[in-house]
N, C-alpha and C. Protein backbone atom coordinates (compact mmCIF):
# COMPACT_ATOMS: atom_id res chain seq x y z
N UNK A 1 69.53 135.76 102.04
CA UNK A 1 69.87 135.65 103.42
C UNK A 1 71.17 134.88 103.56
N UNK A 2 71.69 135.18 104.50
CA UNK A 2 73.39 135.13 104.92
C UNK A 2 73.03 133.18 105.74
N UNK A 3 73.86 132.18 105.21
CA UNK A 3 74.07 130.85 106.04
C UNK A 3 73.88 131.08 107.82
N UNK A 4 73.61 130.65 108.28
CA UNK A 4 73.46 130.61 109.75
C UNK A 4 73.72 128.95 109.80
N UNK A 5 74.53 129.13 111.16
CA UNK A 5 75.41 127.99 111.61
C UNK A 5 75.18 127.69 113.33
N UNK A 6 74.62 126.67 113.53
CA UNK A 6 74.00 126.70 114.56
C UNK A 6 75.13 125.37 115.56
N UNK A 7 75.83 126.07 116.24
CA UNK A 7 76.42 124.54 117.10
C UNK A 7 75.87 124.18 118.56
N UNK A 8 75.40 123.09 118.36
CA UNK A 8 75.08 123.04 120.52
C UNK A 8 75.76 121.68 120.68
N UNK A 9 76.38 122.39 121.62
CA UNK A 9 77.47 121.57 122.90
C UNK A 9 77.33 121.52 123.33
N UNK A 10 77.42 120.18 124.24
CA UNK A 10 77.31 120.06 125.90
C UNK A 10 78.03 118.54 126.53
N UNK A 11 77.25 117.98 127.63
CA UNK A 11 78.07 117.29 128.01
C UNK A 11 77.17 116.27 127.30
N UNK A 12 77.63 114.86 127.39
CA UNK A 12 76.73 113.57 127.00
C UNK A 12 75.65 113.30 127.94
N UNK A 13 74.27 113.04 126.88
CA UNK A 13 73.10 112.74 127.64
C UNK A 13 72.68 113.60 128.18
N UNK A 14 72.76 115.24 127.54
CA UNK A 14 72.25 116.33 128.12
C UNK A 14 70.62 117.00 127.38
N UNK A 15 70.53 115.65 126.04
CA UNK A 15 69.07 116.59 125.23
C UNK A 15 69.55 117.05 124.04
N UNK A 16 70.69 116.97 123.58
CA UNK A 16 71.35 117.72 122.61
C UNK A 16 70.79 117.04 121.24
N UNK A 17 70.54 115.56 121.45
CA UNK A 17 69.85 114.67 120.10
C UNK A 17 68.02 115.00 120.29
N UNK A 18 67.95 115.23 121.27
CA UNK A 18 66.65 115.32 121.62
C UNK A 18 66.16 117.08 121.11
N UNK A 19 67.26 117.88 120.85
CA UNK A 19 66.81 118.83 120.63
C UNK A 19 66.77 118.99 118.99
N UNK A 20 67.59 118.01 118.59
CA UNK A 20 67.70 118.30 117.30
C UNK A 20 66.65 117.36 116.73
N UNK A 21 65.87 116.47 117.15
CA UNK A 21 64.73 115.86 116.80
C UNK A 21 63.58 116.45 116.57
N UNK A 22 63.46 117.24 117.82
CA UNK A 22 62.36 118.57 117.72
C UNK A 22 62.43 119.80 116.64
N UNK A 23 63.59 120.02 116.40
CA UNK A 23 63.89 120.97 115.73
C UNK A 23 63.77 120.36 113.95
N UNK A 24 63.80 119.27 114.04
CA UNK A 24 63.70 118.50 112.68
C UNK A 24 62.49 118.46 112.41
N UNK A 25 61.89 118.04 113.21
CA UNK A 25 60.26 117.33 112.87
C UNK A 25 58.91 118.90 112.35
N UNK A 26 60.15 119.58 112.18
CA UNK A 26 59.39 121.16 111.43
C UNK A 26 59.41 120.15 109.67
N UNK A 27 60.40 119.83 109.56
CA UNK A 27 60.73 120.01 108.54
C UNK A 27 60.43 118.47 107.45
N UNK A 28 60.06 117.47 108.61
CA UNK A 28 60.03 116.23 107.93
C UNK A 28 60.29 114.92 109.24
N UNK A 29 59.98 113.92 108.76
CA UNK A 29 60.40 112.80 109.47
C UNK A 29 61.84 112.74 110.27
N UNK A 30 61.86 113.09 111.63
CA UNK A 30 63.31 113.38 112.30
C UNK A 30 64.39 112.34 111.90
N UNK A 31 63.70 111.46 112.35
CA UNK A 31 64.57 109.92 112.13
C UNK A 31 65.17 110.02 110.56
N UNK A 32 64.60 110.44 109.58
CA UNK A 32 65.44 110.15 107.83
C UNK A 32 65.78 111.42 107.59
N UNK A 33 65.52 112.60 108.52
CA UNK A 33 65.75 114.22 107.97
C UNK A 33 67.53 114.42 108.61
N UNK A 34 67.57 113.98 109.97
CA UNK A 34 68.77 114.33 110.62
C UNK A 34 70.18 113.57 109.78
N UNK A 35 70.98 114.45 109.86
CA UNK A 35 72.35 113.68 108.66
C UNK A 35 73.32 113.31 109.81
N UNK A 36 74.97 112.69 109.52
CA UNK A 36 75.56 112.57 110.07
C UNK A 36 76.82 112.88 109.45
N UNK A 37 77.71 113.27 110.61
CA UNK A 37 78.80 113.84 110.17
C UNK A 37 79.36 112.64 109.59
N UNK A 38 79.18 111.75 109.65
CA UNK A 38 80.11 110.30 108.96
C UNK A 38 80.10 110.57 107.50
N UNK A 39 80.26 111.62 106.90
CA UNK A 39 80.09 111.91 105.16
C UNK A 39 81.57 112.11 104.85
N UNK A 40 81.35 112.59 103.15
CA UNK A 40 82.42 113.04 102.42
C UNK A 40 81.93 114.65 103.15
N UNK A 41 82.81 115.62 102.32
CA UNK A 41 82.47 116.13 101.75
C UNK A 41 82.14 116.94 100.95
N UNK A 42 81.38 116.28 99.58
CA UNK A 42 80.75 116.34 98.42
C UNK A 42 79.36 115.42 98.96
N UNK A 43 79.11 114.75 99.73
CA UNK A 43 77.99 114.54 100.26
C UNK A 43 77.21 115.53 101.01
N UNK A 44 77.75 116.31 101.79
CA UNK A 44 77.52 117.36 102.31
C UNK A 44 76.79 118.25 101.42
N UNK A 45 77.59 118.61 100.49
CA UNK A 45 77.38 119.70 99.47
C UNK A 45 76.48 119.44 98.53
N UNK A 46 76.31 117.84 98.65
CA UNK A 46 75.15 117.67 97.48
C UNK A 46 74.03 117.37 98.11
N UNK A 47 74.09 116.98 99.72
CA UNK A 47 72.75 117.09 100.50
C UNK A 47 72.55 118.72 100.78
N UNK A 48 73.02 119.92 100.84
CA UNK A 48 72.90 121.43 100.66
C UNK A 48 72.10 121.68 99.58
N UNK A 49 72.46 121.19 98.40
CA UNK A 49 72.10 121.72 97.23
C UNK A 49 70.61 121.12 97.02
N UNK A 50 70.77 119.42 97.60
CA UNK A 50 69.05 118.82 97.35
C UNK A 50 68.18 119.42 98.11
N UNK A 51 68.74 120.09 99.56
CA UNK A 51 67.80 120.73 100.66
C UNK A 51 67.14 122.21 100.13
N UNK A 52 68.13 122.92 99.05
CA UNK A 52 68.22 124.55 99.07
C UNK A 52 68.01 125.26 99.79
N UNK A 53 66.82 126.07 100.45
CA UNK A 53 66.84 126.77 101.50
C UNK A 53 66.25 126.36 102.83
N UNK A 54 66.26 124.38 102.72
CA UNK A 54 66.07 124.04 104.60
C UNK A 54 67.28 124.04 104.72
N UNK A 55 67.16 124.04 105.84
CA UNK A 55 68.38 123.45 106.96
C UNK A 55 68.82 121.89 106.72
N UNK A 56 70.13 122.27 106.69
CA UNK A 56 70.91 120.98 106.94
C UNK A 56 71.31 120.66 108.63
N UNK A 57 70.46 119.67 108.91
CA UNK A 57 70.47 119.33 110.20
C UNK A 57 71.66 117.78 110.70
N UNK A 58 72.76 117.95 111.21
CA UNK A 58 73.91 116.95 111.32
C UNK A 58 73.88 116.65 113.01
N UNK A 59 74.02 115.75 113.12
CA UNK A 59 74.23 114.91 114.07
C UNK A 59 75.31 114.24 114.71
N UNK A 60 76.01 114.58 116.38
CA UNK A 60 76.85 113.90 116.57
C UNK A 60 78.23 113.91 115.82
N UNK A 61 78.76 114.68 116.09
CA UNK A 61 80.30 115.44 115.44
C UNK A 61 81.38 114.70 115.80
N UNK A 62 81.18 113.67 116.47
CA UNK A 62 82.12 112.91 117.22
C UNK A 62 82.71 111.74 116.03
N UNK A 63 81.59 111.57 115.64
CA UNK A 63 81.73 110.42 113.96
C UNK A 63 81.99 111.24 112.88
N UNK A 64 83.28 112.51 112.87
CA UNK A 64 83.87 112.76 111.64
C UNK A 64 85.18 112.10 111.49
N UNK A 65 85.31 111.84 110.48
CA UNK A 65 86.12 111.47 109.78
C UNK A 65 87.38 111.99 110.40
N UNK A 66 87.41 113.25 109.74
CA UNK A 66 88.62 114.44 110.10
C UNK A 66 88.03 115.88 110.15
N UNK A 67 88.41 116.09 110.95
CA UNK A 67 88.16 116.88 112.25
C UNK A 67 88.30 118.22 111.56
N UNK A 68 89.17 118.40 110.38
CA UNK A 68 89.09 119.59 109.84
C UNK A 68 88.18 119.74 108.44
N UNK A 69 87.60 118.64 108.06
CA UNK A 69 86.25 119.00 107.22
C UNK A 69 84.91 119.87 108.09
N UNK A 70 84.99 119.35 108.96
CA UNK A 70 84.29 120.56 110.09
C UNK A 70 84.28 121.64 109.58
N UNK A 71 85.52 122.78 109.64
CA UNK A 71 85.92 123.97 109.51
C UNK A 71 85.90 124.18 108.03
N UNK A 72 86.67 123.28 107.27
CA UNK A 72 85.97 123.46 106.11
C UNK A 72 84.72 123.05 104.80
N UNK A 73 83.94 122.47 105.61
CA UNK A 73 82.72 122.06 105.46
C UNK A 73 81.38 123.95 105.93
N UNK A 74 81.96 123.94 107.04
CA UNK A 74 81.41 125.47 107.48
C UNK A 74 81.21 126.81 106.67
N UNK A 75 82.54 126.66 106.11
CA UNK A 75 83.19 127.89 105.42
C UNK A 75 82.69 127.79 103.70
N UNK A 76 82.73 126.93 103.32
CA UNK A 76 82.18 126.85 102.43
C UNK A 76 80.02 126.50 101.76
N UNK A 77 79.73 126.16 102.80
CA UNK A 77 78.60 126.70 102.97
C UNK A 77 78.23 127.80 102.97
């Protein structure tokens, strides 16, 4: 199966952490499952590889680093 890339945007204080809590707690403890963009990444890639076929669930895009590991953080997934 083909990566699927899921982005939700909105304004602040709209549910957007709240949705990704729910959407976590499939998979494990929300609070230690959800990641943050504050990584390398090679952190990224080596939390991908420890997950294999869950979801990598990231949090709050506002705490990257640089703005174009985004795009290529994406693409290489």
């Amino acid at each position: 199966m083909k990566p699927i890339v899921v982005d939700v945007s909105g304004e602040s204080s709209s549910g957007k952490s709240g949705l990704l809590l729910l959407c976590s707690s499939v998979w494990g403890s929300p609070k230690d499952y959800i990641g943050s963009f504050n990584v390398t990444k090679v952190a990224v890639e080596r939390r991908s590889a420890f997950l294999s076929s869950y979801p990598q669930i990231l949090d709050d895009s506002n705490g990257v680093n640089d703005t174009k590991m985004i795009q290529t953080m994406i693409y290489h997934l």
